[in-house]
N, C-alpha and C. Protein backbone atom coordinates (compact mmCIF):
# COMPACT_ATOMS: atom_id res chain seq x y z
N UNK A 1 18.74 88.34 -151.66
CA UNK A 1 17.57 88.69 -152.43
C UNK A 1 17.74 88.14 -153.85
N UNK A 2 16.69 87.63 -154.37
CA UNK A 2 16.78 86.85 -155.57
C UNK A 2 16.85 87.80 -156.57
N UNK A 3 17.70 88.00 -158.05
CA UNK A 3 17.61 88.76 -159.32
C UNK A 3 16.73 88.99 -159.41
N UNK A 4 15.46 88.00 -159.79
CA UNK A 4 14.31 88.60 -160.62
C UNK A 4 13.64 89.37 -159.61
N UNK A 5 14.01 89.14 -158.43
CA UNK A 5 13.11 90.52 -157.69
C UNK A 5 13.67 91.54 -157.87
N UNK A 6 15.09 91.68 -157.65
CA UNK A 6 15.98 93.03 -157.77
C UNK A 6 15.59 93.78 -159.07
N UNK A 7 15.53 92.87 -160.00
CA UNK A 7 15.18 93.39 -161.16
C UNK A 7 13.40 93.86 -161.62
N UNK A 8 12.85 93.36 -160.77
CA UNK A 8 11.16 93.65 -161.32
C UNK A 8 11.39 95.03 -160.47
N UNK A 9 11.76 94.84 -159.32
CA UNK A 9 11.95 96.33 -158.14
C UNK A 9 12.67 97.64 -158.66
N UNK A 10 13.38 97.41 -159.18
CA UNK A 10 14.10 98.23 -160.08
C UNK A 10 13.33 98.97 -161.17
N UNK A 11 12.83 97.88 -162.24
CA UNK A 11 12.35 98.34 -163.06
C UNK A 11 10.91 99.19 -162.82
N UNK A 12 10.64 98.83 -161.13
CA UNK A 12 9.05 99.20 -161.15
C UNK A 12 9.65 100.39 -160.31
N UNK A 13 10.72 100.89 -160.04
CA UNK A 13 11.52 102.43 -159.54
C UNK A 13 11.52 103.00 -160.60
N UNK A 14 11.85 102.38 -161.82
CA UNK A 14 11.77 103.49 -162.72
C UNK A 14 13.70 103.08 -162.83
N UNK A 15 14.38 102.43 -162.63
CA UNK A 15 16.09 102.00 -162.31
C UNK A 15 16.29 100.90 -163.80
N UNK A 16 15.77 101.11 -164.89
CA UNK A 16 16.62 99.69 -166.28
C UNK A 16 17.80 100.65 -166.40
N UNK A 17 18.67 101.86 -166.57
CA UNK A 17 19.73 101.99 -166.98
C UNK A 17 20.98 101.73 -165.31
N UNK A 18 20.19 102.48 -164.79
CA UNK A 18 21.17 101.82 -163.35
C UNK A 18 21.48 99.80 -163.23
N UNK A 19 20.32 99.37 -163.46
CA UNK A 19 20.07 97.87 -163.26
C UNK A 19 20.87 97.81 -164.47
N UNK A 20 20.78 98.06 -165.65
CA UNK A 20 22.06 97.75 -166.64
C UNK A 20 23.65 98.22 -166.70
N UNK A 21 23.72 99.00 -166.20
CA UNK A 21 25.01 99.55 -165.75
C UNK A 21 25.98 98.81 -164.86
N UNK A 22 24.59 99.08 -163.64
CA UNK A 22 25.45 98.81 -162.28
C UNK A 22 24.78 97.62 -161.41
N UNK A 23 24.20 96.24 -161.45
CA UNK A 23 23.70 95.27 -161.13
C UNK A 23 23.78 95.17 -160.00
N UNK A 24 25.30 94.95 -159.60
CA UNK A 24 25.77 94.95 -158.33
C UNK A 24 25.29 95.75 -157.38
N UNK A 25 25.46 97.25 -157.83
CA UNK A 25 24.84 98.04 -156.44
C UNK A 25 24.02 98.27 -156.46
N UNK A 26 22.62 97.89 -157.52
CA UNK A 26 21.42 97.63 -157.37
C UNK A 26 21.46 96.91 -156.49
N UNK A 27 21.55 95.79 -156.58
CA UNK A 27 21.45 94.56 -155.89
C UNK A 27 21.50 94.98 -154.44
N UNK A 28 23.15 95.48 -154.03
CA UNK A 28 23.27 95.68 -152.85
C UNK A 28 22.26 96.82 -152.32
N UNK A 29 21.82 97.56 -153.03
CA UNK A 29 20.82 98.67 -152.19
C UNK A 29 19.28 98.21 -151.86
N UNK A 30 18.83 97.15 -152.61
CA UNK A 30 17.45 96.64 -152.24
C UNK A 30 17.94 95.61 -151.24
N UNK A 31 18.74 94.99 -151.45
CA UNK A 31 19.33 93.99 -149.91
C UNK A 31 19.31 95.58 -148.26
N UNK A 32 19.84 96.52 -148.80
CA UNK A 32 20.11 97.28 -147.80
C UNK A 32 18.47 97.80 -147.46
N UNK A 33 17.92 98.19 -148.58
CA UNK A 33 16.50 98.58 -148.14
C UNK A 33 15.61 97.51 -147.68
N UNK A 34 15.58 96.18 -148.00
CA UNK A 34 14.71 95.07 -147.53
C UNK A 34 15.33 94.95 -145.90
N UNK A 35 16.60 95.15 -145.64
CA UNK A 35 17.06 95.46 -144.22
C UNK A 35 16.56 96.28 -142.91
N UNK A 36 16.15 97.34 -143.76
CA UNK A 36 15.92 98.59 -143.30
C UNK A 36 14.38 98.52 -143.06
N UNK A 37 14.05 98.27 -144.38
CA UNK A 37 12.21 97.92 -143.90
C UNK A 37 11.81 97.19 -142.98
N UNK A 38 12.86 96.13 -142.51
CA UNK A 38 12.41 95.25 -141.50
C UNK A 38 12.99 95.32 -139.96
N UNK A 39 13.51 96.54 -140.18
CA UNK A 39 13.68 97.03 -138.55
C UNK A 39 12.74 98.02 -138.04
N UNK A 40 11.55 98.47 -139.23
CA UNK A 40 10.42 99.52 -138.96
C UNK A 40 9.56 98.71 -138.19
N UNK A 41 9.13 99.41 -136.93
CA UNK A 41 8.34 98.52 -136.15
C UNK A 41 7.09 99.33 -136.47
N UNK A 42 5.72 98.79 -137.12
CA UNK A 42 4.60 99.18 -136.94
C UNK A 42 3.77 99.34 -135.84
N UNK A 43 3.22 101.12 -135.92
CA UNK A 43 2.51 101.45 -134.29
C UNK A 43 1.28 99.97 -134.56
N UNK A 44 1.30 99.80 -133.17
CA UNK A 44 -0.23 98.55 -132.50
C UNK A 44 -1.59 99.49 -133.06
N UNK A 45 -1.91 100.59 -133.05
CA UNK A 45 -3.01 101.55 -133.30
C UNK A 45 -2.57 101.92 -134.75
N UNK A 46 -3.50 101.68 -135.71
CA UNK A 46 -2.90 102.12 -137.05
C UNK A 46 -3.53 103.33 -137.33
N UNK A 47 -4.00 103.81 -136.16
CA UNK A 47 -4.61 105.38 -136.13
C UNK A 47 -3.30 106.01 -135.43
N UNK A 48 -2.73 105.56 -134.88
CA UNK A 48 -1.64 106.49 -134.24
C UNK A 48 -0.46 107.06 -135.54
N UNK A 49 -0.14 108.80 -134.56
CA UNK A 49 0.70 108.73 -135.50
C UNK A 49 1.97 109.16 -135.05
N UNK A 50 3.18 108.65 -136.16
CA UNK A 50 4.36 108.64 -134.91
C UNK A 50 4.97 109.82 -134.60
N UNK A 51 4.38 110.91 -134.91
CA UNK A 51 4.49 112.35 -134.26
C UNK A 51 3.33 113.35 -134.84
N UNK A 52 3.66 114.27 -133.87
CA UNK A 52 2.11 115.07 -134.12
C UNK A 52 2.12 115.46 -135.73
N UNK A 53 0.88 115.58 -136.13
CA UNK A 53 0.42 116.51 -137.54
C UNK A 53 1.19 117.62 -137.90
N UNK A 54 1.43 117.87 -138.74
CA UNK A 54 2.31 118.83 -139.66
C UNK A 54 1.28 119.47 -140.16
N UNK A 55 0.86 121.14 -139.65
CA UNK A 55 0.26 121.90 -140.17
C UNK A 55 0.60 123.20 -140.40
N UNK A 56 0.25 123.79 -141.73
CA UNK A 56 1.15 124.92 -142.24
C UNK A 56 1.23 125.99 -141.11
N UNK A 57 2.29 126.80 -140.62
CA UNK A 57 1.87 127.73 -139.96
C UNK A 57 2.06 127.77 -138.29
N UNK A 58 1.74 126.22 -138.04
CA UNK A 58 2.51 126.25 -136.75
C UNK A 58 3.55 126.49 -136.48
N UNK A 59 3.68 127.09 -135.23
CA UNK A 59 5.38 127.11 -134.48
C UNK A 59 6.12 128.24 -135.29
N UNK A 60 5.82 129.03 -136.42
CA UNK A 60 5.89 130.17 -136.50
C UNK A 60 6.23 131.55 -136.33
């Protein structure tokens, strides 16, 4: 992953004292999350959802 992305990504987390500190494991954690995002397989139905609704009160 290129710096200036690590670094715009960072800074748009709300991460300039981590990104100044610690570069490196910035770095390595958006490499780990750009990883991770790309093993999420999107449902075919973008109405589906990938488990039932969460409503207060059920199951109770």
């Amino acid at each position: 992953m290129d710096k200036e992305i690590v670094s715009l990504l960072a800074r748009e987390a709300g991460l300039e004292k981590a990104l100044a500190e610690f570069p490196d494991d910035v770095a390595a954690a958006a490499k780990q999350a750009a990883g991770a995002r790309q093993k999420i397989i999107a449902p075919a139905d973008p109405r589906a959802e990938p488990w039932p609704a969460m409503r207060a009160g059920d199951g109770l």
